[in-house]
PDB file of N, CA and C in Angstrom:
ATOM      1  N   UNK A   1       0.834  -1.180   0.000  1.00  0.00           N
ATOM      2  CA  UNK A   1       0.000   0.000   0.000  1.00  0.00           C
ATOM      3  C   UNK A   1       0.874   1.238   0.000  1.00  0.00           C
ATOM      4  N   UNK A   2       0.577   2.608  -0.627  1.00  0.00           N
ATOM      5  CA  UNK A   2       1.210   3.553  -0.036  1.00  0.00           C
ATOM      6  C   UNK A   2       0.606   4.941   0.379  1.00  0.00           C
ATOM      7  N   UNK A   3       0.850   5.102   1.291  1.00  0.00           N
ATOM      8  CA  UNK A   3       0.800   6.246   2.142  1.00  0.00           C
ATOM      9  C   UNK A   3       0.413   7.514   1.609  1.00  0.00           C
ATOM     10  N   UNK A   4      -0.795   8.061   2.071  1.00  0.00           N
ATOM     11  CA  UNK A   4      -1.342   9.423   1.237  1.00  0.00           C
ATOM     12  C   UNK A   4      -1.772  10.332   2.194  1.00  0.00           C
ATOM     13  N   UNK A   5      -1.503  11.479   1.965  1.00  0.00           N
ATOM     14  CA  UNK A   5      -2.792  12.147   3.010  1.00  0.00           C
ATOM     15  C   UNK A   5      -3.937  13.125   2.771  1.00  0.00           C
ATOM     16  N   UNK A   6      -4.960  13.224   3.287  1.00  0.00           N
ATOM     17  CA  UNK A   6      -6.004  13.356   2.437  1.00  0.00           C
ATOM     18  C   UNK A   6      -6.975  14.160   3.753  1.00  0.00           C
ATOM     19  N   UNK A   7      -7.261  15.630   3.416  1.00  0.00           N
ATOM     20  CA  UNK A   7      -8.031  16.399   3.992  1.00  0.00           C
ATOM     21  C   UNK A   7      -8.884  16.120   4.038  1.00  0.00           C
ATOM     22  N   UNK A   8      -9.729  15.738   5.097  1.00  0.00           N
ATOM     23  CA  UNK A   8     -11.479  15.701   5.501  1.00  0.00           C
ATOM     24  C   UNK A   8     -11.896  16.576   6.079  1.00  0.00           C
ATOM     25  N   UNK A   9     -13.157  17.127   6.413  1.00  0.00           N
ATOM     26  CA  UNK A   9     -13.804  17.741   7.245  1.00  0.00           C
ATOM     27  C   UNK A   9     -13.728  17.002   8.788  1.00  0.00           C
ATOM     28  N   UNK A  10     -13.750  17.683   9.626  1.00  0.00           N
ATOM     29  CA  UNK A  10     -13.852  17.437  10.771  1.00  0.00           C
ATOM     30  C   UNK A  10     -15.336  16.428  11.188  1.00  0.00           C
ATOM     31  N   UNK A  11     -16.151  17.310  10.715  1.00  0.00           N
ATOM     32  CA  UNK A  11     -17.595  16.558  10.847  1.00  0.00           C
ATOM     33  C   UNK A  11     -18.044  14.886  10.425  1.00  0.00           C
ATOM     34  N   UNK A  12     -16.641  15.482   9.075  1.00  0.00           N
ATOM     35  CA  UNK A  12     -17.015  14.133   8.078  1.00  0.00           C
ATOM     36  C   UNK A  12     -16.722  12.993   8.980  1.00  0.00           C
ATOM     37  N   UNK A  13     -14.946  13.240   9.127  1.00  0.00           N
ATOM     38  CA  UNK A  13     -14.099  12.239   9.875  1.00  0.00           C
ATOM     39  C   UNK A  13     -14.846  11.447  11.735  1.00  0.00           C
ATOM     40  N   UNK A  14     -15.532  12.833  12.078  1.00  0.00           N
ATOM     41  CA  UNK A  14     -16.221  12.198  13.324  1.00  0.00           C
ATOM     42  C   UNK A  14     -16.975  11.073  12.919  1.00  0.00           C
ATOM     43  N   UNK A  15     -18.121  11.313  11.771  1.00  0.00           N
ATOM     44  CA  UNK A  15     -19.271  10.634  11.411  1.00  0.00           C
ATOM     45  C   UNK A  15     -18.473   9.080  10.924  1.00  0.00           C
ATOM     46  N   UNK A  16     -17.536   8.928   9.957  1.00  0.00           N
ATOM     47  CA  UNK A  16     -16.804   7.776   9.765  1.00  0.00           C
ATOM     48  C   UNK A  16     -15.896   6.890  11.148  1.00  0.00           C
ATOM     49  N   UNK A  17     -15.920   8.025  12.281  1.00  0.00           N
ATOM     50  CA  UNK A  17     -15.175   7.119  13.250  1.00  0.00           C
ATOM     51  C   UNK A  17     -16.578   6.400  13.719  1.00  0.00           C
ATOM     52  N   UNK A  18     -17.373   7.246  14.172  1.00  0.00           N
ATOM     53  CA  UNK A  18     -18.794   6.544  14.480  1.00  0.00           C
ATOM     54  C   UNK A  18     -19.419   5.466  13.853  1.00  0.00           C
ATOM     55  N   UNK A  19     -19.653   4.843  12.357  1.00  0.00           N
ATOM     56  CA  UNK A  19     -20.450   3.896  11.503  1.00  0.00           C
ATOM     57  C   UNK A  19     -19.345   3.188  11.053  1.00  0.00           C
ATOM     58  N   UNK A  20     -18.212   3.693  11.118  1.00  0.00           N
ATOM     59  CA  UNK A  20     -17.044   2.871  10.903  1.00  0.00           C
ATOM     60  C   UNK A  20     -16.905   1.190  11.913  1.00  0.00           C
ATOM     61  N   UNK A  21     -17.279   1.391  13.640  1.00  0.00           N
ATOM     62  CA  UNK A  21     -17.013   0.027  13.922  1.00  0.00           C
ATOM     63  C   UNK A  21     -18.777  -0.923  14.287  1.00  0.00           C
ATOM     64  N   UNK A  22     -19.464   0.327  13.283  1.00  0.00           N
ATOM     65  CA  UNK A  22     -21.112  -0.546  13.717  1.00  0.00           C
ATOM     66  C   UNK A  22     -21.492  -1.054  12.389  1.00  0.00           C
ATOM     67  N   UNK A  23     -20.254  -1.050  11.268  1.00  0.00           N
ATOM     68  CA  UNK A  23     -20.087  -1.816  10.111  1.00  0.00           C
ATOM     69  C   UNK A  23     -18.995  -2.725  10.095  1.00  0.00           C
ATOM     70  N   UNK A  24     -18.638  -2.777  10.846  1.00  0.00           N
ATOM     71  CA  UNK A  24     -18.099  -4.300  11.209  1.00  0.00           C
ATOM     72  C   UNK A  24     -16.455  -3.485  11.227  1.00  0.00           C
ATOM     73  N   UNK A  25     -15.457  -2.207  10.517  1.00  0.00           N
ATOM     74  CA  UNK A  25     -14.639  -2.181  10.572  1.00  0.00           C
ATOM     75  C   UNK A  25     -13.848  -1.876  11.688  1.00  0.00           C
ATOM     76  N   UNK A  26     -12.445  -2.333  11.285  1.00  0.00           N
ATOM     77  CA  UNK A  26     -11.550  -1.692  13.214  1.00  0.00           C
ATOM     78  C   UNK A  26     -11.304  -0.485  13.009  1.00  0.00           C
ATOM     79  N   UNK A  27     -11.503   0.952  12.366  1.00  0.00           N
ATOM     80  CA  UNK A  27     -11.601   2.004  12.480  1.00  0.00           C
ATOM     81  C   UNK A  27     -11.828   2.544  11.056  1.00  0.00           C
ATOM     82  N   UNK A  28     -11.603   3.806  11.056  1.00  0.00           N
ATOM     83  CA  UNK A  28     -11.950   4.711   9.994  1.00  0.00           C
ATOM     84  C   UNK A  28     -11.588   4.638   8.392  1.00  0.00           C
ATOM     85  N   UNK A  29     -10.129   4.216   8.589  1.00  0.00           N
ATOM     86  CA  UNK A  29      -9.626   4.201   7.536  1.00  0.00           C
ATOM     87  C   UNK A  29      -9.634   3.014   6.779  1.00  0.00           C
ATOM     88  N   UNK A  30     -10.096   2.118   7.374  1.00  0.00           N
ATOM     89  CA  UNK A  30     -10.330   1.163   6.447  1.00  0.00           C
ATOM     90  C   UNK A  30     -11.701   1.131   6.106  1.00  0.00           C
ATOM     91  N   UNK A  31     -12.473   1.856   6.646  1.00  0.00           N
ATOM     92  CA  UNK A  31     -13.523   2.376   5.748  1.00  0.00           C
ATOM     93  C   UNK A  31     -13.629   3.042   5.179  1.00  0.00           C
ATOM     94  N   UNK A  32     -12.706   4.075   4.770  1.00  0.00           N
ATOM     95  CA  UNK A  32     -12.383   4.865   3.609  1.00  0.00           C
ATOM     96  C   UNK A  32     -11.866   4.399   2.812  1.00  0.00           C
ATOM     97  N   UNK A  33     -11.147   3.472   3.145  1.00  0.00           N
ATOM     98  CA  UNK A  33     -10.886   2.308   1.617  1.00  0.00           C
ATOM     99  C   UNK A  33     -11.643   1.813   1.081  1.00  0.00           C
ATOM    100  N   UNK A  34     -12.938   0.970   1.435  1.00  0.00           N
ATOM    101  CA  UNK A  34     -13.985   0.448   1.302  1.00  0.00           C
ATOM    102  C   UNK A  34     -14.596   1.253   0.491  1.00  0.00           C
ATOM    103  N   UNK A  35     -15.218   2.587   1.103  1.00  0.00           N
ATOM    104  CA  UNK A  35     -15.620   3.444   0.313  1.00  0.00           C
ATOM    105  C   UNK A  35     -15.111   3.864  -0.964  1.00  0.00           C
ATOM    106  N   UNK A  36     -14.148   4.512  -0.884  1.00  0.00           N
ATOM    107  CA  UNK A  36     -13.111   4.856  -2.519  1.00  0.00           C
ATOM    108  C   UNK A  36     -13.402   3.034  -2.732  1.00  0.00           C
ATOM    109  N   UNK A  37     -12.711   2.389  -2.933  1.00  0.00           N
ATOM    110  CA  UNK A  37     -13.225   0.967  -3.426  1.00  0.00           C
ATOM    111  C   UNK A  37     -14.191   0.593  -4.126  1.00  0.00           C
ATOM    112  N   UNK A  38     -15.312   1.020  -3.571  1.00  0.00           N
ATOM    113  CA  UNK A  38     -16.524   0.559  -4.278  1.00  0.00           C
ATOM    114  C   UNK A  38     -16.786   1.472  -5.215  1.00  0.00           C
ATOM    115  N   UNK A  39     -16.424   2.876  -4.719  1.00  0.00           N
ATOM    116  CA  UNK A  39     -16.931   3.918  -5.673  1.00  0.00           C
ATOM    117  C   UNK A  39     -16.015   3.823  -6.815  1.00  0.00           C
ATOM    118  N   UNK A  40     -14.930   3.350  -6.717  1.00  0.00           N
ATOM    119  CA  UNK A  40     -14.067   3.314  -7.901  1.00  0.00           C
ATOM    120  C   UNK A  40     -14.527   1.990  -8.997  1.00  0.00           C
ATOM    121  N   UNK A  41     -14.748   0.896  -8.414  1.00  0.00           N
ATOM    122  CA  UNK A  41     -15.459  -0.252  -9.088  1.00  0.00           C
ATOM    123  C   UNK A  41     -16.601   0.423  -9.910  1.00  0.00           C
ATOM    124  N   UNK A  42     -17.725   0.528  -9.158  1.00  0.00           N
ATOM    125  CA  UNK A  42     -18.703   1.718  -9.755  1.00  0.00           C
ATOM    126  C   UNK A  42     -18.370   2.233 -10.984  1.00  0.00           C
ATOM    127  N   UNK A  43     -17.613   3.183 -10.511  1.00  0.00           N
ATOM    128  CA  UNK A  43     -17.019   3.744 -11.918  1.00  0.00           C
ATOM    129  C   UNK A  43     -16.836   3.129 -13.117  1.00  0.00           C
ATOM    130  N   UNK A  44     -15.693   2.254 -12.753  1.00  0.00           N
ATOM    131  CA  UNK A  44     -14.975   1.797 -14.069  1.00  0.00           C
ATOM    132  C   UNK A  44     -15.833   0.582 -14.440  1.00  0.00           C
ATOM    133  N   UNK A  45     -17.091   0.144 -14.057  1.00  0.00           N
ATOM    134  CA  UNK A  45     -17.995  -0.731 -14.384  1.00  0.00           C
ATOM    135  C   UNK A  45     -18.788   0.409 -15.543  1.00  0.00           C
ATOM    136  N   UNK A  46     -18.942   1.527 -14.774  1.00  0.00           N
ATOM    137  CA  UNK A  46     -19.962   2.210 -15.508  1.00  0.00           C
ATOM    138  C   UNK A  46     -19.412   2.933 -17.355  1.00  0.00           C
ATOM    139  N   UNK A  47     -18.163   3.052 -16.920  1.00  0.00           N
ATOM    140  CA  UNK A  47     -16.921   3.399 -18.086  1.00  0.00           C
ATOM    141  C   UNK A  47     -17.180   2.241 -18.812  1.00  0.00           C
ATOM    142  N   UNK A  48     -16.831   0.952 -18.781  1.00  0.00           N
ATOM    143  CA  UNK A  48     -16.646  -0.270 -19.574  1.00  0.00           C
ATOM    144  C   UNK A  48     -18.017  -0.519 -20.114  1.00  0.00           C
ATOM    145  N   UNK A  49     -19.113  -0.163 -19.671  1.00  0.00           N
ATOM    146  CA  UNK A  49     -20.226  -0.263 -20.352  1.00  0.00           C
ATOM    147  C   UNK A  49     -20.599   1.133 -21.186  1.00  0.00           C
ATOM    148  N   UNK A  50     -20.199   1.756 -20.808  1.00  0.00           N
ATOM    149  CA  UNK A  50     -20.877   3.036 -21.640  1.00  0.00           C
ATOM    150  C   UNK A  50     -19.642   3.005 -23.199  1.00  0.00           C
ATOM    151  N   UNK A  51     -18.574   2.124 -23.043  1.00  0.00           N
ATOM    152  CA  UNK A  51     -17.559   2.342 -24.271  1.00  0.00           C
ATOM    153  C   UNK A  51     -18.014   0.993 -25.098  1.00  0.00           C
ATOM    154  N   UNK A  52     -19.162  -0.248 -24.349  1.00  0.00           N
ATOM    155  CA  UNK A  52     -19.285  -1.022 -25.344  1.00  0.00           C
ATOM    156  C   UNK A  52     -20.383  -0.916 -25.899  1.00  0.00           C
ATOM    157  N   UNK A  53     -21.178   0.102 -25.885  1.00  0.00           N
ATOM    158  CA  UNK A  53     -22.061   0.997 -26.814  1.00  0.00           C
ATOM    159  C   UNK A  53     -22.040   0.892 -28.293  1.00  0.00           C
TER     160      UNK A  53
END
């Protein structure tokens, strides 16, 4: 993996420490992986279909 750092809101970061371990994770940041993760899948699902048009 490598190492990034990445500005959040204060509000945001509270709200992700909070739903972060009542979704099963051991803290925040690996639910921000999760998140970017899926949203990136998302994406490039939605890219690969819209180019076999």
């Amino acid at each position: 993996m490598t190492m990034i750092s990445l500005r959040i809101p204060e509000d945001v970061l509270e709200d992700l420490k909070l739903v972060a371990p009542r979704l099963g994770f051991s803290g925040y940041q690996p639910l921000i992986r999760a998140y970017i993760g899926q949203g990136l899948r998302e994406d490039l699902a939605r890219l690969e279909n819209d180019t076999e048009c």
